[in-house]
C-alpha atoms as a PDB file:
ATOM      1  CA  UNK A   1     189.176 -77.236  77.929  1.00  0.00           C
ATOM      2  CA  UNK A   2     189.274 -74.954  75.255  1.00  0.00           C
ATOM      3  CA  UNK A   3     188.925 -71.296  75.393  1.00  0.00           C
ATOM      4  CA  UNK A   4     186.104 -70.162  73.527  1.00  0.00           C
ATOM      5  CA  UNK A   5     185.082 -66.681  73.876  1.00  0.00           C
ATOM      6  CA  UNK A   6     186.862 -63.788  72.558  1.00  0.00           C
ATOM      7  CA  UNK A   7     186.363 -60.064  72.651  1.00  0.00           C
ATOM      8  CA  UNK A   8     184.021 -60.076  76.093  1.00  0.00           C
ATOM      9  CA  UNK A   9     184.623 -58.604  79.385  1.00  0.00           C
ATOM     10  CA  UNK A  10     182.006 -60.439  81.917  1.00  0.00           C
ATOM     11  CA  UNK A  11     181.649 -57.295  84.997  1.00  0.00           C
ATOM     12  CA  UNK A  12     179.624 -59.442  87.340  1.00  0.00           C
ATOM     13  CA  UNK A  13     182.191 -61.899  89.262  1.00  0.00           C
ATOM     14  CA  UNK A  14     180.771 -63.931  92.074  1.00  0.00           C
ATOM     15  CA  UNK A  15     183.954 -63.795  94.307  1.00  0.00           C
ATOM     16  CA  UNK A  16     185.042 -66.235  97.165  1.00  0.00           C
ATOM     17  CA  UNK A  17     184.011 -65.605 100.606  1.00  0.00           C
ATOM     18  CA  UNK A  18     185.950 -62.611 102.118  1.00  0.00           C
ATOM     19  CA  UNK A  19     186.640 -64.372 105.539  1.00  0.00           C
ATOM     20  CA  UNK A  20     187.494 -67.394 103.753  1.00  0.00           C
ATOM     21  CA  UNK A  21     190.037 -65.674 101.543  1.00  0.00           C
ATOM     22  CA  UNK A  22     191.633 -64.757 104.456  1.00  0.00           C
ATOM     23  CA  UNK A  23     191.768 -67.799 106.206  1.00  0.00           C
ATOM     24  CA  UNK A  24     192.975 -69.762 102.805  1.00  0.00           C
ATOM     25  CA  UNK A  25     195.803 -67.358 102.669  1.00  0.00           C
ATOM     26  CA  UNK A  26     197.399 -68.071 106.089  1.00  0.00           C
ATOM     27  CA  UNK A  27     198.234 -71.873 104.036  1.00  0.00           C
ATOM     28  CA  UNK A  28     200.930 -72.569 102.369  1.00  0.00           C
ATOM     29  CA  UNK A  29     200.511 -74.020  98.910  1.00  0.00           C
ATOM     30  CA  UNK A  30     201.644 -77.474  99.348  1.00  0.00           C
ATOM     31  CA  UNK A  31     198.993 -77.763 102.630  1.00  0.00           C
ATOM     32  CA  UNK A  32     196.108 -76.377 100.312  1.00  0.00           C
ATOM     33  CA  UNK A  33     196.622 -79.075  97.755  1.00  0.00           C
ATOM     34  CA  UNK A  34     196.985 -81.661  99.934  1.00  0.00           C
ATOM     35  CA  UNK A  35     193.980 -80.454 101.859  1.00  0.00           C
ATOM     36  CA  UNK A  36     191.788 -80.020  98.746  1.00  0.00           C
ATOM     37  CA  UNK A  37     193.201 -83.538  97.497  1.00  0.00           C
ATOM     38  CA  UNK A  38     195.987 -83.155  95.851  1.00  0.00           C
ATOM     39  CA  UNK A  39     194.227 -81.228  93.031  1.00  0.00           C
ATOM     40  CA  UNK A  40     194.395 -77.685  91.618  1.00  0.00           C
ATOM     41  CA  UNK A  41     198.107 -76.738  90.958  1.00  0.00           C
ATOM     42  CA  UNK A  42     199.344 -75.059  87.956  1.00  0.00           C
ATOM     43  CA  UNK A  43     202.627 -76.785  86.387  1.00  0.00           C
ATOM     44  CA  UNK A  44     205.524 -76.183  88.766  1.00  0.00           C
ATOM     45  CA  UNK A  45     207.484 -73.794  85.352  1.00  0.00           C
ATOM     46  CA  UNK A  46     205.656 -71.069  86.807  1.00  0.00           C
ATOM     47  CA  UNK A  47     207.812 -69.481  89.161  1.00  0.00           C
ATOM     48  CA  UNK A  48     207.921 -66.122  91.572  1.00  0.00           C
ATOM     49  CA  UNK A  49     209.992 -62.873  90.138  1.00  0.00           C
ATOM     50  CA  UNK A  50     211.886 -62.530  93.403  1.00  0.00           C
ATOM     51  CA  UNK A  51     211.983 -64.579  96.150  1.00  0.00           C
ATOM     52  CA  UNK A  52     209.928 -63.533  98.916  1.00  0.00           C
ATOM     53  CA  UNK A  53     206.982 -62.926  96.184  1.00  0.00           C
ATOM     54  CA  UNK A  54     203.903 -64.522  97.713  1.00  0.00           C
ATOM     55  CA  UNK A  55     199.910 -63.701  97.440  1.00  0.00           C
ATOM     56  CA  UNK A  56     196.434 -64.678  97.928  1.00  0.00           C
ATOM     57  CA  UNK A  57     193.422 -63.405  96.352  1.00  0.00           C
ATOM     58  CA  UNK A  58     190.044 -63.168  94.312  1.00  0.00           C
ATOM     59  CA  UNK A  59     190.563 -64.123  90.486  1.00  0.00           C
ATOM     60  CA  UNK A  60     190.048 -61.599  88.024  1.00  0.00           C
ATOM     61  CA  UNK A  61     191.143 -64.178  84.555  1.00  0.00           C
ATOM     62  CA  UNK A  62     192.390 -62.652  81.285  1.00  0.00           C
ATOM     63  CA  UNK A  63     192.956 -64.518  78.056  1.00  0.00           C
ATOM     64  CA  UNK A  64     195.957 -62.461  76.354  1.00  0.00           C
ATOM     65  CA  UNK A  65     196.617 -63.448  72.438  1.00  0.00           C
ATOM     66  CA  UNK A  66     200.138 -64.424  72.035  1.00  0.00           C
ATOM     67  CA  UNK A  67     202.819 -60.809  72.197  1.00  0.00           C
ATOM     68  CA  UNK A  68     199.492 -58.844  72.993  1.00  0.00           C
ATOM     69  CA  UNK A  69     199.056 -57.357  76.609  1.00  0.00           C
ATOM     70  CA  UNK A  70     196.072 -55.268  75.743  1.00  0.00           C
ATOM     71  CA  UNK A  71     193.507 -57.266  77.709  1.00  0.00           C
ATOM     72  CA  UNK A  72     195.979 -56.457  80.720  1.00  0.00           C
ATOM     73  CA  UNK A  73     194.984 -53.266  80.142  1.00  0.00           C
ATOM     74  CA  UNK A  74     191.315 -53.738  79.543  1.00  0.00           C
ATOM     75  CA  UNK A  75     191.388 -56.213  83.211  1.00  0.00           C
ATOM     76  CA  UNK A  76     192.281 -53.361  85.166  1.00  0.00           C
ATOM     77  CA  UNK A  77     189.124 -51.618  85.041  1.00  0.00           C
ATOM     78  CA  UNK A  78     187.780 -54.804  86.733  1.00  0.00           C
ATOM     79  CA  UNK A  79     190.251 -55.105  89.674  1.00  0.00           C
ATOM     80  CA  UNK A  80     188.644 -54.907  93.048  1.00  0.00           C
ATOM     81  CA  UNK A  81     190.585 -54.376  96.190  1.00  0.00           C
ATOM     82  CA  UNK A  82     192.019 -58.008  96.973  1.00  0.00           C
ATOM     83  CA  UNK A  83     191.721 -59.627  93.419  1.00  0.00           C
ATOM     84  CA  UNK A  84     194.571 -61.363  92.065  1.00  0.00           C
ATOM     85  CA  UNK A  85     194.817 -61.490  88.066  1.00  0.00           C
ATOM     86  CA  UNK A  86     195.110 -64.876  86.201  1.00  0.00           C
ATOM     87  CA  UNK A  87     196.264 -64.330  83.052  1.00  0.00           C
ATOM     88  CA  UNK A  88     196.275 -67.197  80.289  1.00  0.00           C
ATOM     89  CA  UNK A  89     197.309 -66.815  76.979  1.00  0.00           C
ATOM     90  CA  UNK A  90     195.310 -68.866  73.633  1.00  0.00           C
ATOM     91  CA  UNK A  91     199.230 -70.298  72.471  1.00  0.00           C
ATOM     92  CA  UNK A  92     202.588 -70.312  74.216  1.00  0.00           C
ATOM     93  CA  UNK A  93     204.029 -66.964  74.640  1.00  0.00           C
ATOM     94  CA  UNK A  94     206.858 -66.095  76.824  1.00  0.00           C
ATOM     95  CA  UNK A  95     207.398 -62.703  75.504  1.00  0.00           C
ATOM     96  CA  UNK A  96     207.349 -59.655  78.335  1.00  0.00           C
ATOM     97  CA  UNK A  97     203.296 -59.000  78.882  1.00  0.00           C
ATOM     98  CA  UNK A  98     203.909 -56.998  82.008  1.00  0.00           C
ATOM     99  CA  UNK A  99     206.443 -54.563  83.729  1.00  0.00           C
ATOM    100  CA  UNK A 100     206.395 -51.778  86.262  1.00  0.00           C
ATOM    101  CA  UNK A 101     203.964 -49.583  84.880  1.00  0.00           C
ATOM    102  CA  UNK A 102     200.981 -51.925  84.841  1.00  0.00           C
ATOM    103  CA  UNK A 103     201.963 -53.133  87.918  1.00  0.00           C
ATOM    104  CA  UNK A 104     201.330 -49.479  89.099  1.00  0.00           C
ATOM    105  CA  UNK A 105     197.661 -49.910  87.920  1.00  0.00           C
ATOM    106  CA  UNK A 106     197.133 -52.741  89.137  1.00  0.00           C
ATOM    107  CA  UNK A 107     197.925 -51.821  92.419  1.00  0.00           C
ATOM    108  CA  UNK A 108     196.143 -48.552  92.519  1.00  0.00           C
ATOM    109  CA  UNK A 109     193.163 -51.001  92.217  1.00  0.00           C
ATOM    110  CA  UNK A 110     193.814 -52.953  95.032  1.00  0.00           C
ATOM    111  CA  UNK A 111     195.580 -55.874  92.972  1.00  0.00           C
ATOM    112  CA  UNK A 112     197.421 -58.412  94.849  1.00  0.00           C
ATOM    113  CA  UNK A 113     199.522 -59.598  92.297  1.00  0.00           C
ATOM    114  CA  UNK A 114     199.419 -61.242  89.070  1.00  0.00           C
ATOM    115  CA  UNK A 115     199.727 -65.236  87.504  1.00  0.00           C
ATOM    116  CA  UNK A 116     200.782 -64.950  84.016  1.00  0.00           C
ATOM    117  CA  UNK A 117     201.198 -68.144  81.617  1.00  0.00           C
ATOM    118  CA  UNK A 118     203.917 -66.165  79.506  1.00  0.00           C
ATOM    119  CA  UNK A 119     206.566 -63.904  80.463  1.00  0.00           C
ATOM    120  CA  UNK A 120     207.142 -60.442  82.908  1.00  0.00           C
ATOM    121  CA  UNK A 121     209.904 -57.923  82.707  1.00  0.00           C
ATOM    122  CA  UNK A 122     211.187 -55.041  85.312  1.00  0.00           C
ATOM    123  CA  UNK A 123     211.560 -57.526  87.784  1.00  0.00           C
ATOM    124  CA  UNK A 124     213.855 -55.411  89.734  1.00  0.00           C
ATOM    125  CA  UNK A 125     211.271 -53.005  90.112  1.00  0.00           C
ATOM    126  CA  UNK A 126     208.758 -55.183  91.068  1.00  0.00           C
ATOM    127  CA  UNK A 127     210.449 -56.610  93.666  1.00  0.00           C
ATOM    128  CA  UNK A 128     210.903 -52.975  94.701  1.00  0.00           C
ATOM    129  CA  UNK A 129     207.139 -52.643  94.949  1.00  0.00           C
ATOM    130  CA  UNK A 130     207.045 -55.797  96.420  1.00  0.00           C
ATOM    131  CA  UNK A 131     204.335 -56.550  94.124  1.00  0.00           C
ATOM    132  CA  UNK A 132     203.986 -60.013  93.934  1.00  0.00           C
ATOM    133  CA  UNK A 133     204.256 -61.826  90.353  1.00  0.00           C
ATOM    134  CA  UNK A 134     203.887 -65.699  89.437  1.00  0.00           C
ATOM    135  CA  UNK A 135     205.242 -66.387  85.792  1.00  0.00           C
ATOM    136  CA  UNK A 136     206.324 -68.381  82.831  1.00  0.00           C
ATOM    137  CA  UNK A 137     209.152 -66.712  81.876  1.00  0.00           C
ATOM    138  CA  UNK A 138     211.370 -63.358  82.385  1.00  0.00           C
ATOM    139  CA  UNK A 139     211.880 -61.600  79.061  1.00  0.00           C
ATOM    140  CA  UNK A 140     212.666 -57.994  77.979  1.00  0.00           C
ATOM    141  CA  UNK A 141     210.986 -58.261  75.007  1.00  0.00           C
ATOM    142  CA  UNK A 142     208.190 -56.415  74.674  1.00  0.00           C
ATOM    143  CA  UNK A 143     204.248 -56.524  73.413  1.00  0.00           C
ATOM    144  CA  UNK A 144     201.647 -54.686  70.899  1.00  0.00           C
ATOM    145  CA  UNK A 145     197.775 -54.329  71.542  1.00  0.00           C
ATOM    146  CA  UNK A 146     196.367 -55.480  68.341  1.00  0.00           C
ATOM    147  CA  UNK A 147     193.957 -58.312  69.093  1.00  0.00           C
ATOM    148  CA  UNK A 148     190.793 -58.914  71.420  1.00  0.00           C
ATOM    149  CA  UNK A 149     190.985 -61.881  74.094  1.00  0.00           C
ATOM    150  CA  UNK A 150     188.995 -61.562  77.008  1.00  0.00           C
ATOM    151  CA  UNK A 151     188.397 -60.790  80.664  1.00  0.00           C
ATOM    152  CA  UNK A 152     186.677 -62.602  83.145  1.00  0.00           C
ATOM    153  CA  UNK A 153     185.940 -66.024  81.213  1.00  0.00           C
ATOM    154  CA  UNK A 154     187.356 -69.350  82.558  1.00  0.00           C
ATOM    155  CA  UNK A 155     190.526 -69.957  81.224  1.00  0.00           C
ATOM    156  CA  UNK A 156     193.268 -72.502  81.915  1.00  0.00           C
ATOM    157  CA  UNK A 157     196.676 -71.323  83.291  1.00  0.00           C
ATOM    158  CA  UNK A 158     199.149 -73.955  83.381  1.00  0.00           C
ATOM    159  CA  UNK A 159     196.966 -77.123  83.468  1.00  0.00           C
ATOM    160  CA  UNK A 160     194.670 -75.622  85.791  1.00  0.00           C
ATOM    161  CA  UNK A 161     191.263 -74.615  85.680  1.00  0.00           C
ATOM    162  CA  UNK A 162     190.512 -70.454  86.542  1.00  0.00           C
ATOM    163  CA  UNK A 163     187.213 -69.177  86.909  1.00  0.00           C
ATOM    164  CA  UNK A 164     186.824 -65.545  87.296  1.00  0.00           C
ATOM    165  CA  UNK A 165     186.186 -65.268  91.951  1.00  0.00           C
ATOM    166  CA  UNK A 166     187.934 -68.554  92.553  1.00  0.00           C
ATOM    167  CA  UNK A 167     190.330 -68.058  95.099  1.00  0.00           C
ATOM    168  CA  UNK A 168     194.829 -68.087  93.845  1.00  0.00           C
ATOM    169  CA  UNK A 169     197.104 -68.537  96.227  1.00  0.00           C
ATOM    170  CA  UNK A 170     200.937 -68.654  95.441  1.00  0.00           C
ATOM    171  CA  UNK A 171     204.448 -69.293  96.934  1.00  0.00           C
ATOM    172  CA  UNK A 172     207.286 -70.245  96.603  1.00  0.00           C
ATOM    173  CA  UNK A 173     206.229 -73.879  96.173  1.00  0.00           C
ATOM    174  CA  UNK A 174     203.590 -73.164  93.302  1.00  0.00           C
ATOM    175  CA  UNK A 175     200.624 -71.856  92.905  1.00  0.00           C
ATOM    176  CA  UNK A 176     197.188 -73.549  93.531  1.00  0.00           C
ATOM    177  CA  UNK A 177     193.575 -72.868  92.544  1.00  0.00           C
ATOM    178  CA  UNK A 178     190.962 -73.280  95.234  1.00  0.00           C
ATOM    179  CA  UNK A 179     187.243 -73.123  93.754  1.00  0.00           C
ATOM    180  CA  UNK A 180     185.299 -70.239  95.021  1.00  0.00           C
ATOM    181  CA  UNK A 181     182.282 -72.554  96.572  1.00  0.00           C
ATOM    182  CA  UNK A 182     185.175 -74.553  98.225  1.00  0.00           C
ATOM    183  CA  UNK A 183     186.893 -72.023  99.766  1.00  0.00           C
ATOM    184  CA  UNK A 184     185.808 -72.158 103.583  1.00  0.00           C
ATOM    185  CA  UNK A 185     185.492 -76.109 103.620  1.00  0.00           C
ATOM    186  CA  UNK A 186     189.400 -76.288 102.001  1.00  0.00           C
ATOM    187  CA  UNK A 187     190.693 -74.015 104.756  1.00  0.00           C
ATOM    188  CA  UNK A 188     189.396 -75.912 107.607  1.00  0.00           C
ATOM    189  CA  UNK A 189     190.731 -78.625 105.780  1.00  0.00           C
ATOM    190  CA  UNK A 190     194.076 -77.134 106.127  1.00  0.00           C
ATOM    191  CA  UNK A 191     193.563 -76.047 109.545  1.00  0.00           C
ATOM    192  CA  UNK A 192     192.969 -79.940 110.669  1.00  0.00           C
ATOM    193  CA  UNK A 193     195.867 -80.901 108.358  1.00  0.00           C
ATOM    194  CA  UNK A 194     198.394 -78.320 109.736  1.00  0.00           C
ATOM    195  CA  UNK A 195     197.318 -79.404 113.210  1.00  0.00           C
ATOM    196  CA  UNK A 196     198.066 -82.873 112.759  1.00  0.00           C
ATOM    197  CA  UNK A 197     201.573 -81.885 110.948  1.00  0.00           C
ATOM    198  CA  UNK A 198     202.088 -80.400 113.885  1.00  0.00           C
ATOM    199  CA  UNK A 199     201.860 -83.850 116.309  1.00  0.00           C
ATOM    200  CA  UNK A 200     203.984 -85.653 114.060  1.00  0.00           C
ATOM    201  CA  UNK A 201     206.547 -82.446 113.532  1.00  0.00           C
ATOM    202  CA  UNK A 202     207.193 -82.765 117.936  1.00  0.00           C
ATOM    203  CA  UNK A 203     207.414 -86.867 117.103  1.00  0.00           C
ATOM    204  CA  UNK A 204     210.438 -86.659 114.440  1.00  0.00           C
ATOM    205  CA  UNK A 205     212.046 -83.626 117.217  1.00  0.00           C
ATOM    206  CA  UNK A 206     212.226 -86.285 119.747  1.00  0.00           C
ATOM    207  CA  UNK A 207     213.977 -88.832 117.222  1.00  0.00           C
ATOM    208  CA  UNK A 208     210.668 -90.606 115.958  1.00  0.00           C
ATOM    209  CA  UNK A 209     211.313 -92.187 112.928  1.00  0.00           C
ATOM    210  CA  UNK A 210     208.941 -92.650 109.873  1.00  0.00           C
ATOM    211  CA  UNK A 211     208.380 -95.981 109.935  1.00  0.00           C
ATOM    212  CA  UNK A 212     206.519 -95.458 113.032  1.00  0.00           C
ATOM    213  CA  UNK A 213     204.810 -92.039 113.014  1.00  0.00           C
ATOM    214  CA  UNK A 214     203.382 -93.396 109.697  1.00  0.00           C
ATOM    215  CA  UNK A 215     202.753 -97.106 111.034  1.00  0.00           C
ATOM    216  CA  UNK A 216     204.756 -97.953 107.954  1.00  0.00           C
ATOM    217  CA  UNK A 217     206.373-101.343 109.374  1.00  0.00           C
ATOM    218  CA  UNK A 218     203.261-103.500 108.489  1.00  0.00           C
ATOM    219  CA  UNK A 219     202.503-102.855 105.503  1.00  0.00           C
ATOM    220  CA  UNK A 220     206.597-102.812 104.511  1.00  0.00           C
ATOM    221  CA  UNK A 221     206.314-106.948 106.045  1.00  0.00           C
ATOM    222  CA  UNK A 222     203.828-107.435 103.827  1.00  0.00           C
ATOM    223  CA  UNK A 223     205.382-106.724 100.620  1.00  0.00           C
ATOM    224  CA  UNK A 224     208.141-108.397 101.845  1.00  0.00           C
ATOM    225  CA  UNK A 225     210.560-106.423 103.321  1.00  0.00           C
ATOM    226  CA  UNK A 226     213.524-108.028 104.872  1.00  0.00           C
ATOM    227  CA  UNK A 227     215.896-106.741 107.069  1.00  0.00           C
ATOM    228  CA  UNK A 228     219.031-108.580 106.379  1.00  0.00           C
ATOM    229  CA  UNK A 229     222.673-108.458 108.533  1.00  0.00           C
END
């Protein structure tokens, strides 16, 4: 997909279910995808600032122009309380979009953190805040405001497609996209899925193997499996 509009700010978002939010962000990454079908993760180089950096929210998308964190700027007008900024950038950039201060703004708005294709700095204080970030790279180097993107278009954030209300959710596993209009059907998806994780987790505690939790031994004979002394 290529990004096509520049210099536009869309204001009316159709965001995700509320109570589906919620639900989606008791799930882990890893169960989402699975549960949505192994679909919507962004490439695994983006990567929390600290550790224990996790969040969930309402997309708010930003398409930055390579060592240019205006639109950053111009995107915080548009946070609402539980939106999570996507930001995308038109070429590779790793240079340091975002630091402490907007993170301050963003927050005062509600913000639940921020997924950048390109590079943070003042991790240490964000980790402070405990404001959650998901990024490309970490790099001191800092950037102008020179040149429009835009805020609230679809963009595509490391391989994945972002449309402005779609639902983010990040850990330390990755982060995954879950399509607004999908977002009460995928968490009841991962409410079956976690349930049945949950059988087979008591299975392998009492010494279960694999093979047979999975019913693996037929289709092994099959192929031709031997088991040889």
């Amino acid at each position: 997909m290529e990004h096509t509009e520049i210099g536009v700010v869309h204001t009316g978002v159709d965001r995700a279910d509320p109570e589906a939010v919620a639900a989606l962000s008791t799930f882990g990454v890893a169960t989402l995808h699975e549960a949505m079908g192994r679909v919507g993760l962004m490439r695994p180089y983006l990567r929390p600032v600290y550790p224990a950096a996790r969040l969930c929210g309402t997309a708010v998308t930003v398409l930055l122009q390579p060592g240019d964190n205006w639109m950053l700027h111009v995107a915080a007008e548009q946070i609402r309380q539980g939106d999570v900024v996507v930001a995308a950038c038109t070429t590779e950039s790793e240079d340091g979009f975002f630091g402490e201060l907007l993170a301050t703004s963003f927050r005062a708005r509600g913000c639940q953190g921020l997924v950048i294709d390109g590079g943070v700095r003042d991790v240490a204080d964000l980790e402070e805040m405990d404001f959650p970030v998901f990024s490309r790279a970490v790099n001191a180097k800092g950037t102008v405001k020179a040149t429009l993107g835009s805020v609230n278009v679809p963009v595509v954030c490391a391989n994945a497609l972002v449309r402005p209300g779609d639902v983010v959710v990040a850990d330390r596993d990755g982060v995954v996209v879950v399509p607004r209009e999908r977002a009460a059907e995928v968490a009841a998806a991962a409410a079956r899925r976690e349930a049945g994780e949950a059988d087979r987790r008591e299975r392998f505690r009492a010494g279960e193997l694999g093979l047979d939790v999975y019913a693996m031994r037929g289709p092994l004979a099959e192929l031709g499996m031997r088991y040889e002394d």
